[in-house]
ModelCIF file with pLDDT and N, C-alpha, C, O atoms, coordinates in Angstrom:
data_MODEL
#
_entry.id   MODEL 
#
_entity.id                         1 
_entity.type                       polymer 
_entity.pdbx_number_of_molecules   1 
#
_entity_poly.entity_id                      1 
_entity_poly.type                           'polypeptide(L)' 
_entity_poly.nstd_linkage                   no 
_entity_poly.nstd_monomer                   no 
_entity_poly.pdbx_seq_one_letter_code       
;(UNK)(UNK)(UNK)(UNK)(UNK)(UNK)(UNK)(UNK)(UNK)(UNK)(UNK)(UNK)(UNK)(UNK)(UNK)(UNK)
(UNK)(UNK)(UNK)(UNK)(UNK)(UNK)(UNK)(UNK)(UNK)(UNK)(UNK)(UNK)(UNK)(UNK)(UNK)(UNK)
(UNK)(UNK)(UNK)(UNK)(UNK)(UNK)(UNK)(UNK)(UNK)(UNK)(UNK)(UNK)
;
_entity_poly.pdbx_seq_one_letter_code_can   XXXXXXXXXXXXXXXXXXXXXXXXXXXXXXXXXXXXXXXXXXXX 
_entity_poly.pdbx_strand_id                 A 
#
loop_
_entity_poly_seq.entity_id 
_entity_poly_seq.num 
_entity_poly_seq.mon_id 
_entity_poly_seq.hetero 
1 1  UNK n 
1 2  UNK n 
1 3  UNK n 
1 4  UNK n 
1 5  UNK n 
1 6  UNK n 
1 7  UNK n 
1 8  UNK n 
1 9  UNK n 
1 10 UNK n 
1 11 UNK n 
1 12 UNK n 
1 13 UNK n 
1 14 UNK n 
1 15 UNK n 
1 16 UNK n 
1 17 UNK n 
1 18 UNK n 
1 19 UNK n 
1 20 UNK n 
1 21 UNK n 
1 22 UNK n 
1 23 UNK n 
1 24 UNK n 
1 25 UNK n 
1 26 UNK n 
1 27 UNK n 
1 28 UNK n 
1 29 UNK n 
1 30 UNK n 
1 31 UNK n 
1 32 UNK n 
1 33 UNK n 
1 34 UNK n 
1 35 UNK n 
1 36 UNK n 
1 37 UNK n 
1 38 UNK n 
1 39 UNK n 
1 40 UNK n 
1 41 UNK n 
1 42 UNK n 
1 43 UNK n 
1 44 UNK n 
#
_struct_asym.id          A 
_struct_asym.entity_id   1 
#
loop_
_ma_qa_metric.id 
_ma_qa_metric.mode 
_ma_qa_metric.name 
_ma_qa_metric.software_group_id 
_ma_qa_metric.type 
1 global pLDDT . pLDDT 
2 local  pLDDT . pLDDT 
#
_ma_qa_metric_global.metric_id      1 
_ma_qa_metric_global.metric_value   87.05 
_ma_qa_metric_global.model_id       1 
_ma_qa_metric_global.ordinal_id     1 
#
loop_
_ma_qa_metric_local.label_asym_id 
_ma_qa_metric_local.label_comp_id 
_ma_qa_metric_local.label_seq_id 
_ma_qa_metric_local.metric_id 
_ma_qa_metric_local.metric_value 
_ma_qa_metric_local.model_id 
_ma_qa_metric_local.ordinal_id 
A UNK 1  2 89.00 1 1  
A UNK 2  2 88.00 1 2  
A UNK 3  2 87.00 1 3  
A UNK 4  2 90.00 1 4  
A UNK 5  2 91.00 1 5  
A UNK 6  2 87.00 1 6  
A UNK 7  2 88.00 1 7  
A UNK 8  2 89.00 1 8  
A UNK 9  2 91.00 1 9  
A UNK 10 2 93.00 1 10 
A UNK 11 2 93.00 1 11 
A UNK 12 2 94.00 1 12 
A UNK 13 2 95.00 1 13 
A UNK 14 2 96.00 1 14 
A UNK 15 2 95.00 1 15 
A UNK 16 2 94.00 1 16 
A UNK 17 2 95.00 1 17 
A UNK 18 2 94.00 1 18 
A UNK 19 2 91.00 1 19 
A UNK 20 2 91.00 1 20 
A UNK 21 2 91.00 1 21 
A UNK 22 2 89.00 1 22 
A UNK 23 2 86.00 1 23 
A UNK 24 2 87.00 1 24 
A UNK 25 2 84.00 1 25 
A UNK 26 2 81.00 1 26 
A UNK 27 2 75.00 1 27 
A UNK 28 2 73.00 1 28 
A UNK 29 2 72.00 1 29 
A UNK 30 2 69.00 1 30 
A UNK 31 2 73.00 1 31 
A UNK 32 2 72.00 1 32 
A UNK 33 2 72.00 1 33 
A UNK 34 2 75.00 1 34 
A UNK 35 2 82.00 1 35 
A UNK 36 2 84.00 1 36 
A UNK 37 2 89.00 1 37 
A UNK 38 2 90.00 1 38 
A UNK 39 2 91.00 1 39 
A UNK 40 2 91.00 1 40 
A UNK 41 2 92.00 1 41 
A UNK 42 2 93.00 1 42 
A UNK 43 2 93.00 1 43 
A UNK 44 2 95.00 1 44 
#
loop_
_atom_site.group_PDB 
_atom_site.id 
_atom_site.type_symbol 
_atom_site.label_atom_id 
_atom_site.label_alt_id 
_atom_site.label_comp_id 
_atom_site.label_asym_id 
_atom_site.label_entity_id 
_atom_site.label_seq_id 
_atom_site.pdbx_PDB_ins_code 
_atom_site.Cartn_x 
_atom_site.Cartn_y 
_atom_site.Cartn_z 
_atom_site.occupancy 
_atom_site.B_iso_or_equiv 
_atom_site.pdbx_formal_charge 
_atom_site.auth_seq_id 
_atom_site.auth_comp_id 
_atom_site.auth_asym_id 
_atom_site.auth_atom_id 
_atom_site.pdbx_PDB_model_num 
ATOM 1   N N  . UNK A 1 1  ? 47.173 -51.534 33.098 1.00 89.00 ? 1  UNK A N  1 
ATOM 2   C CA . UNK A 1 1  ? 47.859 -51.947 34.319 1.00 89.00 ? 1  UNK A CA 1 
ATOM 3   C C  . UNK A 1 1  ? 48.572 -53.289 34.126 1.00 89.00 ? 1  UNK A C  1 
ATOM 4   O O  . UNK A 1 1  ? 48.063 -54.029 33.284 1.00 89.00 ? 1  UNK A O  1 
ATOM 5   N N  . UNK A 1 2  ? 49.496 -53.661 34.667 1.00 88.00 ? 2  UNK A N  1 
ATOM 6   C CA . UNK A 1 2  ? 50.349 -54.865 34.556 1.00 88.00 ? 2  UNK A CA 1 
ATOM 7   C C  . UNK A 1 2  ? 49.602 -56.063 35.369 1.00 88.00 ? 2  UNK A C  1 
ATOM 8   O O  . UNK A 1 2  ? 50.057 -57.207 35.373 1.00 88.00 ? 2  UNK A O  1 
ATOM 9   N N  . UNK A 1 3  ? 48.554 -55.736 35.974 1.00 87.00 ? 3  UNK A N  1 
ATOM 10  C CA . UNK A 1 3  ? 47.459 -57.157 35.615 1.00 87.00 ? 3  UNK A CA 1 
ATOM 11  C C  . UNK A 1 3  ? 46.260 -56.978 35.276 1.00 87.00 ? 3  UNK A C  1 
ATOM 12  O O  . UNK A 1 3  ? 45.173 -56.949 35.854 1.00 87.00 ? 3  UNK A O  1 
ATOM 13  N N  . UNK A 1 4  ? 46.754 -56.825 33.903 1.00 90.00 ? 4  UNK A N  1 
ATOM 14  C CA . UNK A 1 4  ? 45.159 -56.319 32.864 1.00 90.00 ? 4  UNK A CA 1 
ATOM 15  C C  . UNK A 1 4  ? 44.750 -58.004 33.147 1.00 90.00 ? 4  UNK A C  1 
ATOM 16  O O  . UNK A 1 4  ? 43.629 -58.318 33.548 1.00 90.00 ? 4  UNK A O  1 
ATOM 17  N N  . UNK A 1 5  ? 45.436 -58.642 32.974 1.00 91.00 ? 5  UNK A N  1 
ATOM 18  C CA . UNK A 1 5  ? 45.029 -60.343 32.322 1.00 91.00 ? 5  UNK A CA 1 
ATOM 19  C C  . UNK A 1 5  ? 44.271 -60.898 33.821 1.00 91.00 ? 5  UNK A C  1 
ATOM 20  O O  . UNK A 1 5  ? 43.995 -62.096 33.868 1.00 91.00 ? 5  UNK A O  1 
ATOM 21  N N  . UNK A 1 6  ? 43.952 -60.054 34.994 1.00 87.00 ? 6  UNK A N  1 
ATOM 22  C CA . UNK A 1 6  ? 43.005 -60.700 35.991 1.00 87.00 ? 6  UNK A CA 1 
ATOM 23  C C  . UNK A 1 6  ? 41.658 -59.568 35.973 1.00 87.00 ? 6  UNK A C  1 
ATOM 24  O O  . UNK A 1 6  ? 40.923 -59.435 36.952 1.00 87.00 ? 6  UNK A O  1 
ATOM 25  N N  . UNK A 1 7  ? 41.541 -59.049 35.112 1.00 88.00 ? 7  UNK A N  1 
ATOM 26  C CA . UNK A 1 7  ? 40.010 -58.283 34.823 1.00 88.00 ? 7  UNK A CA 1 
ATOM 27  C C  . UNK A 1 7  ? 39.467 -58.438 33.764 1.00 88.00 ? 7  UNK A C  1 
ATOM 28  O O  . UNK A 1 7  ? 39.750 -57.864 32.713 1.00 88.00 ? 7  UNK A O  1 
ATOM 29  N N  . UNK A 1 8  ? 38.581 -59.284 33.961 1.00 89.00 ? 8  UNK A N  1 
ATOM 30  C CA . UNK A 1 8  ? 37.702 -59.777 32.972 1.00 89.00 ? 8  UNK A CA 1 
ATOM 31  C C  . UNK A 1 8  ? 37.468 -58.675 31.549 1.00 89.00 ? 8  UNK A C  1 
ATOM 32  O O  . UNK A 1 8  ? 37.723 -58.898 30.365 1.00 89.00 ? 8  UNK A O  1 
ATOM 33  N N  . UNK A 1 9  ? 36.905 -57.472 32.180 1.00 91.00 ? 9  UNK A N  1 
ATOM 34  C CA . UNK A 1 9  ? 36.759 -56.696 30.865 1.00 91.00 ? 9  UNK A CA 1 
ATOM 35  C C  . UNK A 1 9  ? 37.750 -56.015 30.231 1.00 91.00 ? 9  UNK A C  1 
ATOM 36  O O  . UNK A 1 9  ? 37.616 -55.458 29.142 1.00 91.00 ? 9  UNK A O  1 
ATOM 37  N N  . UNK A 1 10 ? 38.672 -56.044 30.839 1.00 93.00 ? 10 UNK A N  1 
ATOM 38  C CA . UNK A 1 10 ? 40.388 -55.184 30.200 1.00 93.00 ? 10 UNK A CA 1 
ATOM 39  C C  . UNK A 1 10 ? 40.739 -56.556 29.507 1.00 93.00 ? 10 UNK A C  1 
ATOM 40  O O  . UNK A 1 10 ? 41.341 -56.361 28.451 1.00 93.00 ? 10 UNK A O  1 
ATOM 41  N N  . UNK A 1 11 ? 40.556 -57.759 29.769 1.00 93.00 ? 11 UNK A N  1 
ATOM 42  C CA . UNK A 1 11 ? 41.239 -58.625 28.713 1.00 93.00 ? 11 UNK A CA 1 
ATOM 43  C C  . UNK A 1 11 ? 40.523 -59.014 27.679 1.00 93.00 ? 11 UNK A C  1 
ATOM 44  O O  . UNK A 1 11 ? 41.041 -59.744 26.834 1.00 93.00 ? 11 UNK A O  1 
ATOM 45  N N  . UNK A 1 12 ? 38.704 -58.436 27.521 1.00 94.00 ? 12 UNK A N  1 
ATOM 46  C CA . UNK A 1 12 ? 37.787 -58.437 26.247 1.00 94.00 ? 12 UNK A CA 1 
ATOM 47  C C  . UNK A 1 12 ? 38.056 -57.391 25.508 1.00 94.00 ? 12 UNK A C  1 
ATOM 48  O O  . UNK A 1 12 ? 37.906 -57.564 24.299 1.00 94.00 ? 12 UNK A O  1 
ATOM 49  N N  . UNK A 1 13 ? 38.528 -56.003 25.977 1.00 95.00 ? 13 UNK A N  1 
ATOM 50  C CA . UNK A 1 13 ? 39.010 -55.031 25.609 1.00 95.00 ? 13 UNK A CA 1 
ATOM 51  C C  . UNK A 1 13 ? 40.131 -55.567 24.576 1.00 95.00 ? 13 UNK A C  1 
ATOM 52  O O  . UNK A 1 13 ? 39.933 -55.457 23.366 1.00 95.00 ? 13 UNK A O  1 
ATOM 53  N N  . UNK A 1 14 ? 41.144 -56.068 25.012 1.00 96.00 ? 14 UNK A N  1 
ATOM 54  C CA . UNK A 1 14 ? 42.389 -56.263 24.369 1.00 96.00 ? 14 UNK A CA 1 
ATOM 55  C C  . UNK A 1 14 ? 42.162 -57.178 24.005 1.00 96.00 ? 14 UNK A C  1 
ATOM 56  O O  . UNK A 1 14 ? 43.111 -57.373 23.246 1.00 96.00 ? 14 UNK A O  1 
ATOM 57  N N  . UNK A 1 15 ? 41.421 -58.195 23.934 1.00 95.00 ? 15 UNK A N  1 
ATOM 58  C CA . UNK A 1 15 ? 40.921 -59.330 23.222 1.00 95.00 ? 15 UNK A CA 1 
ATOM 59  C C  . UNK A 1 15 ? 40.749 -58.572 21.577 1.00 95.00 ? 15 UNK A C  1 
ATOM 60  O O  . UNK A 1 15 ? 41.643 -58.804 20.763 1.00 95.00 ? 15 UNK A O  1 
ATOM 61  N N  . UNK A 1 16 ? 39.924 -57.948 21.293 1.00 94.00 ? 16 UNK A N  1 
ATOM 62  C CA . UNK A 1 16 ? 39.011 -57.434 20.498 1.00 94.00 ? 16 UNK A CA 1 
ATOM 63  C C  . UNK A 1 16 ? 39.907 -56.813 19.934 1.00 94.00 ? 16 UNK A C  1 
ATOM 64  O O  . UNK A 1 16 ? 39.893 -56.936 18.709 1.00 94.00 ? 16 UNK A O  1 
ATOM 65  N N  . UNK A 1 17 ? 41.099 -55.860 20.570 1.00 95.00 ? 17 UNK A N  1 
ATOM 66  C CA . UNK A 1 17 ? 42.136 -54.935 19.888 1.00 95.00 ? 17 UNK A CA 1 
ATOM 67  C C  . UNK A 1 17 ? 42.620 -55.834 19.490 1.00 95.00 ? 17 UNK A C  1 
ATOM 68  O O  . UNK A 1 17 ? 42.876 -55.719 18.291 1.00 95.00 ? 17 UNK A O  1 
ATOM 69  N N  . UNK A 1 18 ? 42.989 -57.040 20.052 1.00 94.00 ? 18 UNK A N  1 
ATOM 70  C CA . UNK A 1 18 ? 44.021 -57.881 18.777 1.00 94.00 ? 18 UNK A CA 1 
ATOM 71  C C  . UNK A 1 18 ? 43.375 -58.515 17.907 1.00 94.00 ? 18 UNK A C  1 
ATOM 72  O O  . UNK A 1 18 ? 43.983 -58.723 16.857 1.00 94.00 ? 18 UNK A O  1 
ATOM 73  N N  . UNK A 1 19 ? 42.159 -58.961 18.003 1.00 91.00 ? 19 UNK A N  1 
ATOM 74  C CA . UNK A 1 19 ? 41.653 -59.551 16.705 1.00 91.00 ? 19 UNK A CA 1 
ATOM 75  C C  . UNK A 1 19 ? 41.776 -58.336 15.810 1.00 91.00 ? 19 UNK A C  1 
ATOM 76  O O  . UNK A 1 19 ? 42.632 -58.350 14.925 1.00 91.00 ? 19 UNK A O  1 
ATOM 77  N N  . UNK A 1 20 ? 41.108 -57.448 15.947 1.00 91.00 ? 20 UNK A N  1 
ATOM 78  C CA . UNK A 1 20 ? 41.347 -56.387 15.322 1.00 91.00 ? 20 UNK A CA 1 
ATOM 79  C C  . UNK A 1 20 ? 42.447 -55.900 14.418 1.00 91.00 ? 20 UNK A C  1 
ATOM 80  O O  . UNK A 1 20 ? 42.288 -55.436 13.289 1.00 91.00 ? 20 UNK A O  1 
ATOM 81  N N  . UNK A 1 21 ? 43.879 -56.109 15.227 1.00 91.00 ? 21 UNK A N  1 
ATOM 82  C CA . UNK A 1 21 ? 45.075 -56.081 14.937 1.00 91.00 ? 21 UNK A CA 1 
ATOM 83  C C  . UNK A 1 21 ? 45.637 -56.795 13.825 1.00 91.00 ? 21 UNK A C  1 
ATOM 84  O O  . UNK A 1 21 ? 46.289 -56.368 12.872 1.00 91.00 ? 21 UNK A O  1 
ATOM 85  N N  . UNK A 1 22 ? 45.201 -58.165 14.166 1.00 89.00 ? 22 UNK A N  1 
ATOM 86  C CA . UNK A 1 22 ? 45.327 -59.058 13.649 1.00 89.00 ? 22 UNK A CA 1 
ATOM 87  C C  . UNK A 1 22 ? 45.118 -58.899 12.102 1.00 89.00 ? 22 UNK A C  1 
ATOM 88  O O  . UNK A 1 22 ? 45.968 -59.009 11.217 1.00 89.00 ? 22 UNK A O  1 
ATOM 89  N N  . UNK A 1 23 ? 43.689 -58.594 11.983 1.00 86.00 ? 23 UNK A N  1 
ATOM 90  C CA . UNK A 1 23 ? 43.119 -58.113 10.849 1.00 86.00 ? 23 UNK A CA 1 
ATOM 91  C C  . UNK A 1 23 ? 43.583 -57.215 9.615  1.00 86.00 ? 23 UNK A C  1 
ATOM 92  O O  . UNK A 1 23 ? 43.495 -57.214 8.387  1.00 86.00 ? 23 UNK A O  1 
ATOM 93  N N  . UNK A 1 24 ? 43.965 -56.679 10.341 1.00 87.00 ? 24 UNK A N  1 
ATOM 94  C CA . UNK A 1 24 ? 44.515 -55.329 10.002 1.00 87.00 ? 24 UNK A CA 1 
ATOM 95  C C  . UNK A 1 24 ? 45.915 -55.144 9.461  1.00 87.00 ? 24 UNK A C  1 
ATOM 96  O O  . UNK A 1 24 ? 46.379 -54.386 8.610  1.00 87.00 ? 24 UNK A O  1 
ATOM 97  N N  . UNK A 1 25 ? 46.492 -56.186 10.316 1.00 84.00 ? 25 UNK A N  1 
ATOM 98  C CA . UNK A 1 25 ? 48.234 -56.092 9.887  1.00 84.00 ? 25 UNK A CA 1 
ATOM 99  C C  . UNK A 1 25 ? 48.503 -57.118 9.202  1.00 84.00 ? 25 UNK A C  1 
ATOM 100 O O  . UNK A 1 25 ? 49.311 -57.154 8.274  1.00 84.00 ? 25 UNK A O  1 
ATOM 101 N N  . UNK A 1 26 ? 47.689 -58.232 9.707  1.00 81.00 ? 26 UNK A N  1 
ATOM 102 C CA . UNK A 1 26 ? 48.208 -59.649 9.285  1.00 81.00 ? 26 UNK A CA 1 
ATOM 103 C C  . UNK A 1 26 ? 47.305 -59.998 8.089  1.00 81.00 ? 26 UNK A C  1 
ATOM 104 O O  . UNK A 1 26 ? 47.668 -60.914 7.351  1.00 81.00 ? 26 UNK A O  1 
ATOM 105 N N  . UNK A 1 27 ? 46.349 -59.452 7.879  1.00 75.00 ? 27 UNK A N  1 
ATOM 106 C CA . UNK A 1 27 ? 45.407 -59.746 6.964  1.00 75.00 ? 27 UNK A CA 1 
ATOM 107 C C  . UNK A 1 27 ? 45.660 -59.473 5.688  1.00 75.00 ? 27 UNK A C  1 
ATOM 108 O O  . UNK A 1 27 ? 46.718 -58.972 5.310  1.00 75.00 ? 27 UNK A O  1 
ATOM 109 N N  . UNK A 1 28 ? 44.505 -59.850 4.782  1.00 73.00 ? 28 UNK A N  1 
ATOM 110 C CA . UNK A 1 28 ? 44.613 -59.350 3.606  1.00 73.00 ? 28 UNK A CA 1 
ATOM 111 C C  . UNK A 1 28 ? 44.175 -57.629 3.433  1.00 73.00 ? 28 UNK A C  1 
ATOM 112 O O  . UNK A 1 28 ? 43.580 -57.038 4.334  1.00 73.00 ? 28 UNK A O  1 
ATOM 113 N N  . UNK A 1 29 ? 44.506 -57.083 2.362  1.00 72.00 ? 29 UNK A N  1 
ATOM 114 C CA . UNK A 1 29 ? 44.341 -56.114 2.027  1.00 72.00 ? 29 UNK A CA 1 
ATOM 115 C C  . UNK A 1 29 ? 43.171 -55.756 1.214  1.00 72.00 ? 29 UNK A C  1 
ATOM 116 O O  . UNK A 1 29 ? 43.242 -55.901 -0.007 1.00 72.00 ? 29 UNK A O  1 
ATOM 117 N N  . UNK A 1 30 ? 41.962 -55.246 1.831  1.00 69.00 ? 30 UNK A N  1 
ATOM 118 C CA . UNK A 1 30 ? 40.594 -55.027 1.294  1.00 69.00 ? 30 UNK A CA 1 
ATOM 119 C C  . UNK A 1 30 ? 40.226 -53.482 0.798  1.00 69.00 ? 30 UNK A C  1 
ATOM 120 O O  . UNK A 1 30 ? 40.232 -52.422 1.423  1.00 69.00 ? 30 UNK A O  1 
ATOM 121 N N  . UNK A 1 31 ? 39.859 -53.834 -0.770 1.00 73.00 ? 31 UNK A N  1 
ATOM 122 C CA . UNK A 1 31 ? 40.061 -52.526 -1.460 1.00 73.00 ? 31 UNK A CA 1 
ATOM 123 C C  . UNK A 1 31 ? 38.291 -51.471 -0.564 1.00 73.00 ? 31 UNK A C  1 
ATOM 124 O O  . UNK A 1 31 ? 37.141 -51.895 -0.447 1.00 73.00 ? 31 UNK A O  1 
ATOM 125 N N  . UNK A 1 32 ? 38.809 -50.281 -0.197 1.00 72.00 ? 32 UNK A N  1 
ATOM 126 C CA . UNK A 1 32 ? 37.827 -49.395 0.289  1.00 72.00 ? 32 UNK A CA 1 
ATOM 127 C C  . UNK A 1 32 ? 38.581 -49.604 1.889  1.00 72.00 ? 32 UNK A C  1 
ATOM 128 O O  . UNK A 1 32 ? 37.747 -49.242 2.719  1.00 72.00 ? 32 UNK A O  1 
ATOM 129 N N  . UNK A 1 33 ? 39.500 -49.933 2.381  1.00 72.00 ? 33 UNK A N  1 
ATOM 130 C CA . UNK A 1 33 ? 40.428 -50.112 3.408  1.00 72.00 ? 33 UNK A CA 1 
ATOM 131 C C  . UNK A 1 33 ? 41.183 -49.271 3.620  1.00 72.00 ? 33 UNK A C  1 
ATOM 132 O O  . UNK A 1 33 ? 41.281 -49.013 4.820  1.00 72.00 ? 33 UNK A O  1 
ATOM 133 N N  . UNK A 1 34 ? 41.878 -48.615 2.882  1.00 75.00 ? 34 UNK A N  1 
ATOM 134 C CA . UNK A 1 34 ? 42.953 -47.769 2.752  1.00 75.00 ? 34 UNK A CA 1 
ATOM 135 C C  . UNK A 1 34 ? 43.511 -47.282 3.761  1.00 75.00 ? 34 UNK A C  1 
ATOM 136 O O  . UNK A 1 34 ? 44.732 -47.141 3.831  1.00 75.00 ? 34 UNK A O  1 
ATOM 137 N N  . UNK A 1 35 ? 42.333 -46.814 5.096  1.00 82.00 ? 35 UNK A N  1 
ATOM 138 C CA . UNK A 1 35 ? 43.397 -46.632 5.869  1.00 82.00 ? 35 UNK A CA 1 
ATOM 139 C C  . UNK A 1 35 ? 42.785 -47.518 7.415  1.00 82.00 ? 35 UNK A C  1 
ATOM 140 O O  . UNK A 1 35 ? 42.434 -47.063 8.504  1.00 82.00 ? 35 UNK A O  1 
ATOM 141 N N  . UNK A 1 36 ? 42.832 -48.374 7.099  1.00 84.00 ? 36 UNK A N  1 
ATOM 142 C CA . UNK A 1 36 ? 42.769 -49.193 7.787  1.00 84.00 ? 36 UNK A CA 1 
ATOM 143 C C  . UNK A 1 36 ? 43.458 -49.486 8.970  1.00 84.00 ? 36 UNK A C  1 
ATOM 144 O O  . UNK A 1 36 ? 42.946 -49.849 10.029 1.00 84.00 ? 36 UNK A O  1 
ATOM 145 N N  . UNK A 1 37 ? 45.008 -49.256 8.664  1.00 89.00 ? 37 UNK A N  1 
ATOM 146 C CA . UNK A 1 37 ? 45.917 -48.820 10.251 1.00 89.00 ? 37 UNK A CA 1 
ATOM 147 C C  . UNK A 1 37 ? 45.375 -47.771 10.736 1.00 89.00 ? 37 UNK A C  1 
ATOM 148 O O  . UNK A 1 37 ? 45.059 -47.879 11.921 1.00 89.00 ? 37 UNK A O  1 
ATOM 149 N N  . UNK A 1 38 ? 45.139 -46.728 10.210 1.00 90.00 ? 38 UNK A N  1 
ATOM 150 C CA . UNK A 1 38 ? 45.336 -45.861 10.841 1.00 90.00 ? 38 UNK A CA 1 
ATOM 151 C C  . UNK A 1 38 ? 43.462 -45.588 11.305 1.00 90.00 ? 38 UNK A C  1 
ATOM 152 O O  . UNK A 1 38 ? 43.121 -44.509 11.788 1.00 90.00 ? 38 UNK A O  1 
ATOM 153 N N  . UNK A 1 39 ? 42.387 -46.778 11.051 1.00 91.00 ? 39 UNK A N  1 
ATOM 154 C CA . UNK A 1 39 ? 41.553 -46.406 11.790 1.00 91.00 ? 39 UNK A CA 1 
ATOM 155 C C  . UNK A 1 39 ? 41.885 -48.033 13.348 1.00 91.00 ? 39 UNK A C  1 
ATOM 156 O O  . UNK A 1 39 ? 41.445 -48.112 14.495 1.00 91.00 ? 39 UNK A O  1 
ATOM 157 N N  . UNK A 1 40 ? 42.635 -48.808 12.700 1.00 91.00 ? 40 UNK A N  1 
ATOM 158 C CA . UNK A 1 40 ? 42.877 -49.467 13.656 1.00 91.00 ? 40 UNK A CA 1 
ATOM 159 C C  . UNK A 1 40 ? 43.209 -48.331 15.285 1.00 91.00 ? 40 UNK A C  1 
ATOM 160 O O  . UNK A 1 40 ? 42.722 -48.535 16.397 1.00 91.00 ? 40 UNK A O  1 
ATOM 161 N N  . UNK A 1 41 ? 44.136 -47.221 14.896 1.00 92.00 ? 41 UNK A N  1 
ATOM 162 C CA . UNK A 1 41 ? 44.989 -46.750 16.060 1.00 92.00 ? 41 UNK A CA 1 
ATOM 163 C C  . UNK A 1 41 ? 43.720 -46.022 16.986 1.00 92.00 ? 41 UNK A C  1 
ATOM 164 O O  . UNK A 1 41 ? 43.367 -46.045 18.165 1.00 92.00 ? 41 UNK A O  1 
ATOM 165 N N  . UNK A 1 42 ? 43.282 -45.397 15.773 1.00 93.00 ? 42 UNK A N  1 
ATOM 166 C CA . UNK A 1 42 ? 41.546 -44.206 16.260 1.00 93.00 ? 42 UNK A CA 1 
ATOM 167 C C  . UNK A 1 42 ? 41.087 -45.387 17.196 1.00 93.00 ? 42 UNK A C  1 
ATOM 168 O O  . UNK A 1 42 ? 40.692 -45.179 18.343 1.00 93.00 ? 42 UNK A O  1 
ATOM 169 N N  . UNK A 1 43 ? 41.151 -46.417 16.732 1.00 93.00 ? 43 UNK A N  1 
ATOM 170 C CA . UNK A 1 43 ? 39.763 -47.532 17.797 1.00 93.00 ? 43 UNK A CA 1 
ATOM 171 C C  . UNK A 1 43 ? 40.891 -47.789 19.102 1.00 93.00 ? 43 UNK A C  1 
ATOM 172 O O  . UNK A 1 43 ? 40.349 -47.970 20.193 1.00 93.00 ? 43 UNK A O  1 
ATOM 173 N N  . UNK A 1 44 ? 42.621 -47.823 19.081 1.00 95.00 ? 44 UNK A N  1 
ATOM 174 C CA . UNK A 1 44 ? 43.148 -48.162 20.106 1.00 95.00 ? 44 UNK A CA 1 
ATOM 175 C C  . UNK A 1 44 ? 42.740 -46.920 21.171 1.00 95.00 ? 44 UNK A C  1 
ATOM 176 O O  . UNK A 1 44 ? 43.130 -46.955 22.338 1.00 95.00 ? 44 UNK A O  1 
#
């Protein structure tokens, strides 16, 4: 919803997806990872 950012648990939710994200895209590349985007999307 377009005010996720006034419910506490929709913005730990998406908190967590972007660390996550973060990880994932911006990170390094960890061998046994391989598909790592694509379990990122499974967890979106």
């Amino acid at each position: 919803p377009p005010c996720w950012y006034r419910h506490p648990p929709v913005v730990e939710h998406l908190t967590a997806l972007y660390a996550g994200w973060i990880r994932t895209y911006a990170g390094e590349q960890v061998p046994g990872r391989e598909l790592a985007e694509a379990d990122w999307i499974n967890t979106l």
